[in-house]
Structure formats: C-alpha cells, structure tokens
PDB file of N, CA and C in Angstrom:
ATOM      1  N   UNK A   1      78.356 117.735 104.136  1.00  0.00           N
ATOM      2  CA  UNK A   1      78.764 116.717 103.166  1.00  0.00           C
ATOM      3  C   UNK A   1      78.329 115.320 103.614  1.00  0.00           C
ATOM      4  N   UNK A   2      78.113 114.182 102.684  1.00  0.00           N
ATOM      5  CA  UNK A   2      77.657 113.163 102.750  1.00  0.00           C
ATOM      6  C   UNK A   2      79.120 112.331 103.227  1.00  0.00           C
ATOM      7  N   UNK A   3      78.772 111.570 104.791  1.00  0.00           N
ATOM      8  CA  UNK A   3      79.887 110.608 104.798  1.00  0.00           C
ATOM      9  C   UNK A   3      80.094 109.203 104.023  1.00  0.00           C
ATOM     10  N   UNK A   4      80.996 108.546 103.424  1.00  0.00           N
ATOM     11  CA  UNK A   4      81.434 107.425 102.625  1.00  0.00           C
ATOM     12  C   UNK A   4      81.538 105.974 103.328  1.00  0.00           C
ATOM     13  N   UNK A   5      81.057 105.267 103.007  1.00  0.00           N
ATOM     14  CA  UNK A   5      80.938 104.120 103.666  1.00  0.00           C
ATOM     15  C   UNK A   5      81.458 103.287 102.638  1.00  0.00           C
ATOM     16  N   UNK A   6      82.530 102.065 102.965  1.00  0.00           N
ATOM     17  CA  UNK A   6      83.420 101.176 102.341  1.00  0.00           C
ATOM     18  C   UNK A   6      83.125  99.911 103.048  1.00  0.00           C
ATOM     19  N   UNK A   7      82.501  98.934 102.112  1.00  0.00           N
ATOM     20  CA  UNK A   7      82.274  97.906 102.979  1.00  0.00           C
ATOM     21  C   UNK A   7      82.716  96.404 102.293  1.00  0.00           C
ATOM     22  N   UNK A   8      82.752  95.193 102.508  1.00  0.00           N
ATOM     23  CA  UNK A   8      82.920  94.155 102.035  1.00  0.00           C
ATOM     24  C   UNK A   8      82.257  92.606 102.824  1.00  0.00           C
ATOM     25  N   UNK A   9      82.002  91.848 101.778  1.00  0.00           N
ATOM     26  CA  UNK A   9      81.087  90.733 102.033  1.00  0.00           C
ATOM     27  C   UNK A   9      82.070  89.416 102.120  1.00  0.00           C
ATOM     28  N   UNK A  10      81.962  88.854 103.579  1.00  0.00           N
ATOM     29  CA  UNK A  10      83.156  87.774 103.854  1.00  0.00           C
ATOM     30  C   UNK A  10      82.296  86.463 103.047  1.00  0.00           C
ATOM     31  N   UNK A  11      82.645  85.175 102.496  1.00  0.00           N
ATOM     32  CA  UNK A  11      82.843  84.094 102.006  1.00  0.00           C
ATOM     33  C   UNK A  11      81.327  83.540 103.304  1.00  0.00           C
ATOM     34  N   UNK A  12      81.450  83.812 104.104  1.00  0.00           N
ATOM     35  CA  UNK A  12      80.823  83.203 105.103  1.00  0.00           C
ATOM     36  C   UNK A  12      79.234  84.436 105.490  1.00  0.00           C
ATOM     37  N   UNK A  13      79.316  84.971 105.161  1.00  0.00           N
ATOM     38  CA  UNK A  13      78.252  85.898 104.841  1.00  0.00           C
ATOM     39  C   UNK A  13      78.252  86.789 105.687  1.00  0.00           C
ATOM     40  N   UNK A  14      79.567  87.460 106.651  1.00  0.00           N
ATOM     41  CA  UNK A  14      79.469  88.673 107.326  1.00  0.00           C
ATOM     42  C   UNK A  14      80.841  89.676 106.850  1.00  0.00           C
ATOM     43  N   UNK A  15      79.933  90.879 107.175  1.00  0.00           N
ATOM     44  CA  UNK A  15      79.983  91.992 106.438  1.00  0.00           C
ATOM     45  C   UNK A  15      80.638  92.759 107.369  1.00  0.00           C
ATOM     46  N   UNK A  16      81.877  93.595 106.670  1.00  0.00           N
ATOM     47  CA  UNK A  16      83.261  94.685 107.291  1.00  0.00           C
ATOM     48  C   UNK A  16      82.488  95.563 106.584  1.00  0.00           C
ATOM     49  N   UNK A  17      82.532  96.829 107.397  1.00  0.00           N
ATOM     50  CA  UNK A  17      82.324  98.327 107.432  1.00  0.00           C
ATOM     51  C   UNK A  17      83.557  98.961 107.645  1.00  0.00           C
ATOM     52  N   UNK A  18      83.619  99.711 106.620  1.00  0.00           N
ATOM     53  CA  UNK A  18      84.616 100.942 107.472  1.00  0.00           C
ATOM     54  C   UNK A  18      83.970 102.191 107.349  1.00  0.00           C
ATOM     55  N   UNK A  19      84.076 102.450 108.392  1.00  0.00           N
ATOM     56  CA  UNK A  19      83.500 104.555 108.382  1.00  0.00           C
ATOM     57  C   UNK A  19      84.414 105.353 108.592  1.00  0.00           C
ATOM     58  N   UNK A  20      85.054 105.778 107.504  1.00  0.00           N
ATOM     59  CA  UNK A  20      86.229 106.727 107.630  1.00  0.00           C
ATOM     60  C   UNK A  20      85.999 107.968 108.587  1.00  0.00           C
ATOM     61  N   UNK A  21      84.776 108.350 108.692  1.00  0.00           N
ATOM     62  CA  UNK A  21      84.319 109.971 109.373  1.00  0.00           C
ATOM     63  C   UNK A  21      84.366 109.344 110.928  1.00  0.00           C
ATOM     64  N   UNK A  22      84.370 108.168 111.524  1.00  0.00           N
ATOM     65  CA  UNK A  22      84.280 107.568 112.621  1.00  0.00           C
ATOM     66  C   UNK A  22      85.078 106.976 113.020  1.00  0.00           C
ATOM     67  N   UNK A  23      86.696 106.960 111.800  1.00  0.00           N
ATOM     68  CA  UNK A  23      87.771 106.163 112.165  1.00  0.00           C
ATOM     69  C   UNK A  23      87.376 104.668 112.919  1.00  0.00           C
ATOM     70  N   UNK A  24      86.805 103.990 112.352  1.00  0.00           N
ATOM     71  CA  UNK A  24      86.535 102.590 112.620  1.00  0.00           C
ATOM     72  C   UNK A  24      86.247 101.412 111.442  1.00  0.00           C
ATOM     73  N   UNK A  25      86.106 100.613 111.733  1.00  0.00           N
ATOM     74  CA  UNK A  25      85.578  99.327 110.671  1.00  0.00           C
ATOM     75  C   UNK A  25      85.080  98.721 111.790  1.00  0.00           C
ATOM     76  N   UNK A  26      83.926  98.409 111.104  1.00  0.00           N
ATOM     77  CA  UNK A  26      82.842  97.337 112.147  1.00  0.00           C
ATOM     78  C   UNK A  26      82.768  95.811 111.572  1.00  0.00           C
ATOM     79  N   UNK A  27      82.438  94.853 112.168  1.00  0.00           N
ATOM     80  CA  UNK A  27      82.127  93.331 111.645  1.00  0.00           C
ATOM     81  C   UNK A  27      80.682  92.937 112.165  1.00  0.00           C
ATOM     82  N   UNK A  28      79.901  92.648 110.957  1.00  0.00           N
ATOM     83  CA  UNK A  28      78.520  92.330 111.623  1.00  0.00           C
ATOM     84  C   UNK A  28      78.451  90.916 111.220  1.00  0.00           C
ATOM     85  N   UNK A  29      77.513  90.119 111.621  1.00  0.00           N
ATOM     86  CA  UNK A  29      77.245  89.056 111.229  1.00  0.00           C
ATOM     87  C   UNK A  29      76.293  88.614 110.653  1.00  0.00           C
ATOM     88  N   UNK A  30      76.238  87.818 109.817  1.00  0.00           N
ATOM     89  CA  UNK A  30      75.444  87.568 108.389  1.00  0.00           C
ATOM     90  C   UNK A  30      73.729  87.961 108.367  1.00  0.00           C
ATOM     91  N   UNK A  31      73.485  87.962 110.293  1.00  0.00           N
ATOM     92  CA  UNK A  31      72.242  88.232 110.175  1.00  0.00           C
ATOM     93  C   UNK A  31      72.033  89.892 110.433  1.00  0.00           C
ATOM     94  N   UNK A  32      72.939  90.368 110.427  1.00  0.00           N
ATOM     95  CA  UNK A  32      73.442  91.732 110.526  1.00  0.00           C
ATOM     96  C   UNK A  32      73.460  92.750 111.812  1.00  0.00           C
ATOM     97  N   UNK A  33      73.590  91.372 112.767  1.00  0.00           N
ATOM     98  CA  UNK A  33      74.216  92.034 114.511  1.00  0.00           C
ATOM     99  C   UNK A  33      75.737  92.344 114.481  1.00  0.00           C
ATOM    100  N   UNK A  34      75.880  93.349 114.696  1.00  0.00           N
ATOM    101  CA  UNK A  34      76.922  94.276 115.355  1.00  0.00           C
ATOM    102  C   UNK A  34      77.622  92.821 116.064  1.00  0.00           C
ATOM    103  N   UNK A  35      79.159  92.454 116.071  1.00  0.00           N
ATOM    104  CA  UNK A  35      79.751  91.309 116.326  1.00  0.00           C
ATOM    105  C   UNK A  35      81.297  92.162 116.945  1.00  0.00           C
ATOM    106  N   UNK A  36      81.387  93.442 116.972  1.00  0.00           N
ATOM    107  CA  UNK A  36      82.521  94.237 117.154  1.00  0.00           C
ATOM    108  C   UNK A  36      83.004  95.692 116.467  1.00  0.00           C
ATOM    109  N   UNK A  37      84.377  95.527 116.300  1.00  0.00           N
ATOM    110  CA  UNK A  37      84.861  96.454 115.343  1.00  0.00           C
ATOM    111  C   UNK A  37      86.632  95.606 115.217  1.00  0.00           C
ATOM    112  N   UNK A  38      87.103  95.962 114.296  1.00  0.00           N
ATOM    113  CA  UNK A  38      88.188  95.976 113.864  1.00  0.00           C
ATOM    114  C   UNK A  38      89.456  97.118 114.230  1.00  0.00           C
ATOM    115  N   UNK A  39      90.651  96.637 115.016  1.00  0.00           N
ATOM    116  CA  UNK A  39      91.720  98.080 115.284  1.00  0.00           C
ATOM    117  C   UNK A  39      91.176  99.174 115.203  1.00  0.00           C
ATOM    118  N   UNK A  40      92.018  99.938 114.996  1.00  0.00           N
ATOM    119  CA  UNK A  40      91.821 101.335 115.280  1.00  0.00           C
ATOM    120  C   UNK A  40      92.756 102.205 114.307  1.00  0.00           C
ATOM    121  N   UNK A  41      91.866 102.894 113.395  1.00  0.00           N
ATOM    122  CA  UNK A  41      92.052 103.985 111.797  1.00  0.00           C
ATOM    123  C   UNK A  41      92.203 105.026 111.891  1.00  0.00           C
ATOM    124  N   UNK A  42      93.236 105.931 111.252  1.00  0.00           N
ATOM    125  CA  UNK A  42      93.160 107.156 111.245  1.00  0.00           C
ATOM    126  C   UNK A  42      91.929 107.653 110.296  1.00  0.00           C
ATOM    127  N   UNK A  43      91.697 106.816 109.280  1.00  0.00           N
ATOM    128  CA  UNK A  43      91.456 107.047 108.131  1.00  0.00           C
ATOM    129  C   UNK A  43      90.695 105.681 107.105  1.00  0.00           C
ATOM    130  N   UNK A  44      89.959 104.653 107.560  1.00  0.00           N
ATOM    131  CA  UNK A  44      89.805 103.673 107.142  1.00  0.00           C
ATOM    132  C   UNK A  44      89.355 104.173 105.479  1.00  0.00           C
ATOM    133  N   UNK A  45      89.905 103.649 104.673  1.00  0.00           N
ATOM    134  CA  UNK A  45      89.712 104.313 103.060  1.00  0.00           C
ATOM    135  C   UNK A  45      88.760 103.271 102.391  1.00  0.00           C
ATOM    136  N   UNK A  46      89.206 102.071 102.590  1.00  0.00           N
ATOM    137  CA  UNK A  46      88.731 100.932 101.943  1.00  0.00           C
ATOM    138  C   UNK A  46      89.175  99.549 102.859  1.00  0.00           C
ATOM    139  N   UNK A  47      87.681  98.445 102.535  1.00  0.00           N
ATOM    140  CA  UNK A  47      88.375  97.529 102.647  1.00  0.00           C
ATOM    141  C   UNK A  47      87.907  96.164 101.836  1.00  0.00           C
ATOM    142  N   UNK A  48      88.687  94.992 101.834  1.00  0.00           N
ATOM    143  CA  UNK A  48      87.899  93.638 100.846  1.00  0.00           C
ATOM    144  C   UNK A  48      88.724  92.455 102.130  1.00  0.00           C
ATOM    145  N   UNK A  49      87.635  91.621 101.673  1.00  0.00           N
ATOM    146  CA  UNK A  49      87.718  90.392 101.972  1.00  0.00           C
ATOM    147  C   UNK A  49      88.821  89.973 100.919  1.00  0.00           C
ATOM    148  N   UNK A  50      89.745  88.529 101.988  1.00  0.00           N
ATOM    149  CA  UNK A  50      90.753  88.151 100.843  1.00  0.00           C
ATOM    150  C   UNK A  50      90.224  86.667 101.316  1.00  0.00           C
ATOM    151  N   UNK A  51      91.447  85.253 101.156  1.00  0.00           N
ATOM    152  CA  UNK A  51      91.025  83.814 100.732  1.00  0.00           C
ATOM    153  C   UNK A  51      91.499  83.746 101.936  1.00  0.00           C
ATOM    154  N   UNK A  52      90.717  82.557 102.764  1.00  0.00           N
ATOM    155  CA  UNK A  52      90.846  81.946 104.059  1.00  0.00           C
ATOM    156  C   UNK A  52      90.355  82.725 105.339  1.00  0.00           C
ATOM    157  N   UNK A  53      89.283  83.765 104.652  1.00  0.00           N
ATOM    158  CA  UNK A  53      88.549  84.424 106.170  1.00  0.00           C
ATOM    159  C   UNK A  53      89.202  85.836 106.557  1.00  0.00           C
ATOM    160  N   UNK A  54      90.647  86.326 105.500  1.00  0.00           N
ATOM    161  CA  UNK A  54      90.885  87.772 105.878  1.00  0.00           C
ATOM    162  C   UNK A  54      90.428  88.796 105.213  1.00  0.00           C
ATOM    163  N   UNK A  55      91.055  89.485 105.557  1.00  0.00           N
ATOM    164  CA  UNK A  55      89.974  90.881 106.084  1.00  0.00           C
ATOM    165  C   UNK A  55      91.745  92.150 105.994  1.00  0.00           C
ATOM    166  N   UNK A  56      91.462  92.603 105.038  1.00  0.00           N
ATOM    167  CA  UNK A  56      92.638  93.998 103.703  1.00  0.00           C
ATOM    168  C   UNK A  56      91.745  95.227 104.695  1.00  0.00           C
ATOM    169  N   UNK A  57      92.358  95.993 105.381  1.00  0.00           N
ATOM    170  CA  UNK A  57      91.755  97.900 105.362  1.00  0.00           C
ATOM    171  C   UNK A  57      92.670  98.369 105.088  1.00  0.00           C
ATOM    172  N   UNK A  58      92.766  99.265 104.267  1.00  0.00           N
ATOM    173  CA  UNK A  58      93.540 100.349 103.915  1.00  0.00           C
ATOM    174  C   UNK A  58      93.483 101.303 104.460  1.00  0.00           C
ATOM    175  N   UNK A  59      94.012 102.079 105.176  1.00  0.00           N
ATOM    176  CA  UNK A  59      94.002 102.939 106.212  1.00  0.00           C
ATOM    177  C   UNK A  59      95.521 104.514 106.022  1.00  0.00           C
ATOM    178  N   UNK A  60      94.964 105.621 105.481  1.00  0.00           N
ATOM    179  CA  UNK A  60      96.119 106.391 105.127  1.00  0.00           C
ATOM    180  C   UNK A  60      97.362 105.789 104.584  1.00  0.00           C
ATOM    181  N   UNK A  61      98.286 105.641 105.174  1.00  0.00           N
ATOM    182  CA  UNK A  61      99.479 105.544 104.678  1.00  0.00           C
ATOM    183  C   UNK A  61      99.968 104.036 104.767  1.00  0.00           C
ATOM    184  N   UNK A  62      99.006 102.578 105.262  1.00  0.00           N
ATOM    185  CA  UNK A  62      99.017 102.023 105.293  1.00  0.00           C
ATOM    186  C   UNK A  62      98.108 100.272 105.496  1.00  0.00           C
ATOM    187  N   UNK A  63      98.143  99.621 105.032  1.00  0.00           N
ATOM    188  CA  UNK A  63      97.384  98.304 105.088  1.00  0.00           C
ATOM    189  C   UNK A  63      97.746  97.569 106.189  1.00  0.00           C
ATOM    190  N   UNK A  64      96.336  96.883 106.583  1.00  0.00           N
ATOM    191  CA  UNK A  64      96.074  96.009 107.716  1.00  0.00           C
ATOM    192  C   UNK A  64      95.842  94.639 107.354  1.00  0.00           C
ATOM    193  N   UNK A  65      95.850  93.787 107.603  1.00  0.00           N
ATOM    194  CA  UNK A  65      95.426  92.402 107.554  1.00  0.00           C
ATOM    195  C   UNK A  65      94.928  91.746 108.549  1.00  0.00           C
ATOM    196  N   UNK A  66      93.902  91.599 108.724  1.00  0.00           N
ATOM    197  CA  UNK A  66      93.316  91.097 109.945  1.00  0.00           C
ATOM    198  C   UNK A  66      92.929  89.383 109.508  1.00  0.00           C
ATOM    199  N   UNK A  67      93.958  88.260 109.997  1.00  0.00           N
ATOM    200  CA  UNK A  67      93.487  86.933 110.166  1.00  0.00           C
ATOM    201  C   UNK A  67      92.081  86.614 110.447  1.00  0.00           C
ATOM    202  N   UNK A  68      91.297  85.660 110.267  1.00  0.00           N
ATOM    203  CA  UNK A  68      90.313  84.596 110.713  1.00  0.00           C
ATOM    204  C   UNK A  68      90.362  84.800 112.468  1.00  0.00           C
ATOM    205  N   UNK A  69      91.203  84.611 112.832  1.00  0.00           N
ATOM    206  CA  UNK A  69      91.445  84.475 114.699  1.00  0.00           C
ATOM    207  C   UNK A  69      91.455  86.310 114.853  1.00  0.00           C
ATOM    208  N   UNK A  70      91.553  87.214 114.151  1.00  0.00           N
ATOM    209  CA  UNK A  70      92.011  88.350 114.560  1.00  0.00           C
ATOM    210  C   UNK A  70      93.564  89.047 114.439  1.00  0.00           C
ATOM    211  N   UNK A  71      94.014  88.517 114.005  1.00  0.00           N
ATOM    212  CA  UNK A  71      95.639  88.727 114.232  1.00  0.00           C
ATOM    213  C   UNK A  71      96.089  89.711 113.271  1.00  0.00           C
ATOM    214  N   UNK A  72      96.329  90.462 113.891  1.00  0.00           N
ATOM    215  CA  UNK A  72      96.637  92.021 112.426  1.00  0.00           C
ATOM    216  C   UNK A  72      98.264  91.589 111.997  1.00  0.00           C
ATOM    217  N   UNK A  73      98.259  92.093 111.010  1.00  0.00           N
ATOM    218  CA  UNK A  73      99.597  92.320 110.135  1.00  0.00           C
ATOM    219  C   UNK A  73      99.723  93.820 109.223  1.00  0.00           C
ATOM    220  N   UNK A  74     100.918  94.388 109.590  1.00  0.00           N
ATOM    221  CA  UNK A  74     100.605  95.826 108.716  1.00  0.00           C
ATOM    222  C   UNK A  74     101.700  95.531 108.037  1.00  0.00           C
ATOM    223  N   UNK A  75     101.421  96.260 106.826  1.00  0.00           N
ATOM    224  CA  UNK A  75     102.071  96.304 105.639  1.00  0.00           C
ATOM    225  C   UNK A  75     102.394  98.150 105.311  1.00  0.00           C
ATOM    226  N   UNK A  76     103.454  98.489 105.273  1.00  0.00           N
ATOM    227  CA  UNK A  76     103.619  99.743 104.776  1.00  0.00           C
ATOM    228  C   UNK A  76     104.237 100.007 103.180  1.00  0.00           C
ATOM    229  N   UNK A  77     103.689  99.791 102.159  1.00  0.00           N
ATOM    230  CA  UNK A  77     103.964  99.932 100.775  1.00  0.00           C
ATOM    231  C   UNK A  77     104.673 101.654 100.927  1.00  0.00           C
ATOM    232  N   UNK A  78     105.914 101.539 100.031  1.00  0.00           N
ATOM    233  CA  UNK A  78     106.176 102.531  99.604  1.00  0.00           C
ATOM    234  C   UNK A  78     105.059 103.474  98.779  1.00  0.00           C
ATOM    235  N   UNK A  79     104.900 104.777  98.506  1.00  0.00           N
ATOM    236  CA  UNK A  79     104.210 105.494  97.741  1.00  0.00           C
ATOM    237  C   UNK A  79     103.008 105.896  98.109  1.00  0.00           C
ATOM    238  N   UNK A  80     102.343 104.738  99.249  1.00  0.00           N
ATOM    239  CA  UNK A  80     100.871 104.575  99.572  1.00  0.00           C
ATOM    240  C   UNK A  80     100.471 105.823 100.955  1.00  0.00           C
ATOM    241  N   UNK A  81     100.134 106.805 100.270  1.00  0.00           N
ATOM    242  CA  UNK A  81     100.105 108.295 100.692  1.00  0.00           C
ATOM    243  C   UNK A  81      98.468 108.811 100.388  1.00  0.00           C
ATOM    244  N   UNK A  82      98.155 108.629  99.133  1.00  0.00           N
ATOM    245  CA  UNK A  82      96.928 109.550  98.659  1.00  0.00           C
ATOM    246  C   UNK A  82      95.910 108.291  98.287  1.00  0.00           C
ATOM    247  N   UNK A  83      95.974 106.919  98.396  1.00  0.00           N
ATOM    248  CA  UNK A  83      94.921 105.919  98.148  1.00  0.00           C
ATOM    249  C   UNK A  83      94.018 105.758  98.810  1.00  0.00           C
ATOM    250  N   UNK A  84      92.726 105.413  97.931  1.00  0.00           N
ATOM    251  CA  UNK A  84      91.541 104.860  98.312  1.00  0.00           C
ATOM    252  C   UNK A  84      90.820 104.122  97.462  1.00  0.00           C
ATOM    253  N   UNK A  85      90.193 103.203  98.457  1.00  0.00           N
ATOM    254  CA  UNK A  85      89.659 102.147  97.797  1.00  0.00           C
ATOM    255  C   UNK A  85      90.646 101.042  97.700  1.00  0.00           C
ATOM    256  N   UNK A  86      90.086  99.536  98.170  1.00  0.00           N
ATOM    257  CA  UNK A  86      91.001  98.555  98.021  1.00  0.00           C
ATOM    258  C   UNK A  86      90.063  97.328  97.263  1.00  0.00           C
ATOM    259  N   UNK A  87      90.809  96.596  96.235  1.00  0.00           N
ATOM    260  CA  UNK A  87      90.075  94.973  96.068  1.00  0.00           C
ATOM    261  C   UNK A  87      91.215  94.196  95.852  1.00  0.00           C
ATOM    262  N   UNK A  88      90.758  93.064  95.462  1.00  0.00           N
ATOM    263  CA  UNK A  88      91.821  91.943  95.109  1.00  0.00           C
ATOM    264  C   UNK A  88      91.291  91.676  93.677  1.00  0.00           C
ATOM    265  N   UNK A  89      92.410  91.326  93.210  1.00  0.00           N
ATOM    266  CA  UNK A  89      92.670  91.063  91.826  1.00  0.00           C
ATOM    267  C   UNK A  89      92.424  89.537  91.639  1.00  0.00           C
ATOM    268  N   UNK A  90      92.515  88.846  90.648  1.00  0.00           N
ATOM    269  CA  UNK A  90      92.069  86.999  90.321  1.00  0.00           C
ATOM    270  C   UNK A  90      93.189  86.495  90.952  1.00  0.00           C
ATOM    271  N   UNK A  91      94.825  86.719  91.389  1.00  0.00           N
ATOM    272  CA  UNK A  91      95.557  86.353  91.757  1.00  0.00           C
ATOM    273  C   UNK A  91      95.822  86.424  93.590  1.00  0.00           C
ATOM    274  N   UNK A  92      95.080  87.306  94.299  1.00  0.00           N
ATOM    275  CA  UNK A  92      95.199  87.850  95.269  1.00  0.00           C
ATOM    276  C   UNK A  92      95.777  88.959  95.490  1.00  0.00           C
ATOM    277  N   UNK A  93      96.172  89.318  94.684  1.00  0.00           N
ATOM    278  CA  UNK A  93      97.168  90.966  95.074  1.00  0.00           C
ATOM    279  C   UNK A  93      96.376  91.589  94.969  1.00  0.00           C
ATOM    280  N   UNK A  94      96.593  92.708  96.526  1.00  0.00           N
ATOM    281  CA  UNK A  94      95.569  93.697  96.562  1.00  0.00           C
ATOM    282  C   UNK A  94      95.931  95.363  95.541  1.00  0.00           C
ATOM    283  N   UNK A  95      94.709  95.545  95.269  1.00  0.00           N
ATOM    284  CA  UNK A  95      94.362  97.087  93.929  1.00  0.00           C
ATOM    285  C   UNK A  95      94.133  98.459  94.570  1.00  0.00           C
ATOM    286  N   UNK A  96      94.789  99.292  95.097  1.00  0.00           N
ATOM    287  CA  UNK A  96      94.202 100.282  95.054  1.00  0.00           C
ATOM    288  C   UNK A  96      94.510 101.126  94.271  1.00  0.00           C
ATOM    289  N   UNK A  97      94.191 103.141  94.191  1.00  0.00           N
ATOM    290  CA  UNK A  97      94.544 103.781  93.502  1.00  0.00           C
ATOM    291  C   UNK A  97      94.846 104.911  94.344  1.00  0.00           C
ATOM    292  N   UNK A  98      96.192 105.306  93.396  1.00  0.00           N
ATOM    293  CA  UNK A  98      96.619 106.734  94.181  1.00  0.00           C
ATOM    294  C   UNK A  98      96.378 107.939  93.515  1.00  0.00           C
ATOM    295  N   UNK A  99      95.399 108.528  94.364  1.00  0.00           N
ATOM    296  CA  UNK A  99      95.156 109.754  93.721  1.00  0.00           C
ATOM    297  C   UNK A  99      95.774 110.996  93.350  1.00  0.00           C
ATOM    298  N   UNK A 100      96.969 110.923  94.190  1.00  0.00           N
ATOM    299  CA  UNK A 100      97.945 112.003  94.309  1.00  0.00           C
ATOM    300  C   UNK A 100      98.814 111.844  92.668  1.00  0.00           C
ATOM    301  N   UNK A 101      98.901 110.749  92.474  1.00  0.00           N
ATOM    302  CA  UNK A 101     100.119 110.262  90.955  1.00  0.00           C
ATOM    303  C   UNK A 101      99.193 109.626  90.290  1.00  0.00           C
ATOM    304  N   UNK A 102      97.917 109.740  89.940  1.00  0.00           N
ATOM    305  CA  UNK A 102      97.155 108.960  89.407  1.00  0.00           C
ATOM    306  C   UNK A 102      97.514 107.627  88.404  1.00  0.00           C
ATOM    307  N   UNK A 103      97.769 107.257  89.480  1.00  0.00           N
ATOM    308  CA  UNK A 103      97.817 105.515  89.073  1.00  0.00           C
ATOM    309  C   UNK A 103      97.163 104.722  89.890  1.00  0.00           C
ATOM    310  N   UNK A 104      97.396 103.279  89.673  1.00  0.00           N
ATOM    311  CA  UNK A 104      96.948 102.227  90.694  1.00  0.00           C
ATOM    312  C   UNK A 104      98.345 101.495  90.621  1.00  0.00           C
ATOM    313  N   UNK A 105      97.752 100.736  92.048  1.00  0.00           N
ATOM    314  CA  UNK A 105      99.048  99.858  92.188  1.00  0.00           C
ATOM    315  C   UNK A 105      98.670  98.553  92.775  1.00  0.00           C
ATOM    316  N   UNK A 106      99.517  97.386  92.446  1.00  0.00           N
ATOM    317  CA  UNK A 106      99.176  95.984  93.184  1.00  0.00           C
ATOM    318  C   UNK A 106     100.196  95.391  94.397  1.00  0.00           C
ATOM    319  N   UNK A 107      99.744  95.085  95.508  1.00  0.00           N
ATOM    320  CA  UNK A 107     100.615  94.611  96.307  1.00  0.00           C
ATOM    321  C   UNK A 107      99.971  92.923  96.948  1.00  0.00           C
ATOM    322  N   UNK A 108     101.125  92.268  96.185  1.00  0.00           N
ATOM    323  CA  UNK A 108     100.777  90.561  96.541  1.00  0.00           C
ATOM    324  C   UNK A 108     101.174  89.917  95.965  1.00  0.00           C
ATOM    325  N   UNK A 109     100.122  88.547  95.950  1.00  0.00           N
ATOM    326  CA  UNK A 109      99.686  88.590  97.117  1.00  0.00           C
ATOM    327  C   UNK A 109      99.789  88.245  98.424  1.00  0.00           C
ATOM    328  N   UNK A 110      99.139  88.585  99.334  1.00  0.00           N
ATOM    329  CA  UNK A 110      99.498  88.591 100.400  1.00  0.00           C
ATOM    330  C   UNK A 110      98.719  87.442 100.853  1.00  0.00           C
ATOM    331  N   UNK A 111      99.916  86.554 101.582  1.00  0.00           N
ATOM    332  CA  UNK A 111      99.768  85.036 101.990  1.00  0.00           C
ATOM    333  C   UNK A 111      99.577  85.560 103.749  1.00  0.00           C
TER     334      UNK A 111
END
C-alpha cells in the first residue's frame, strides 16, 4: 500500500510533514533543508499551520500545538477517536472529520 503524507505551508515559507507510517512530523525550511522533527506520534493524521507561527498535528486520539519557540500544548477533545485530517476554519477553529460517526467537528479557536 501507498503511504500518506499530510503536510502544511507556514506564513514564513517552511513546510511541516507528517508521516503517519514513520510516526513523525518533520520541519523543513523554505529552501527545503531538513531543520528537525516535531514530538513524537503514534499516529500523525494531519496537520495545518495556525496565526502567529503555530503548528495543529492531530495525532490519534489527540491534538498538539506546537508554539513559534517550540512549546507543545495538548488538547484532548472529547469524541476525537477515528479523525483525520486537520485545517482551520476563517475564525481559527480547528476542522477535522470523524470517520467513525461521520461528521466533522470544530475546536476553537485555539489562542
């Protein structure tokens, strides 16, 4: 099977990877050198850039927030079990969808 790659384009022109089959998210930089990786995923599903330089992964059963400086924040939403795929909406609240109850849901936004 073909592995899935989830990626997003920061304000400043470098680019988050997540490779779910590799449990990681990478950060390259605009000229597209390898600059790190991001925590550590069971499951990286999705991720988006949000306002002021952060950085949303959705990760199984729960969301990350990674600050400008690095500084994670997890968020555990009720329900958030079977989602993938994350964006932000015009307001900042982040979108994903649950596949298990087929819906989507918004959580935000997150300041």
């Amino acid at each position: 099977p073909q592995h899935s790659t989830r990626l997003a384009i920061l304000p400043n022109g470098k680019v988050v990877v997540a490779l779910p089959h590799k449990h990681v998210v990478l950060l390259f930089n605009k000229e597209g050198k390898a600059k790190g990786h991001l925590g550590s995923f069971e499951n990286p599903h999705g991720v988006s850039a949000l306002e002021g330089g952060k950085v949303a992964v959705l990760d199984d059963e729960r969301i990350v927030v990674f600050s400008k400086s690095g500084e994670e924040h997890e968020f555990v939403p009720q329900g958030l079990n079977t989602a993938t795929g994350l964006c932000v909406d015009g307001e900042g609240a982040l979108v994903t969808i649950n596949r298990y109850r087929s819906e989507f849901s918004l959580w935000g936004p997150l300041n």
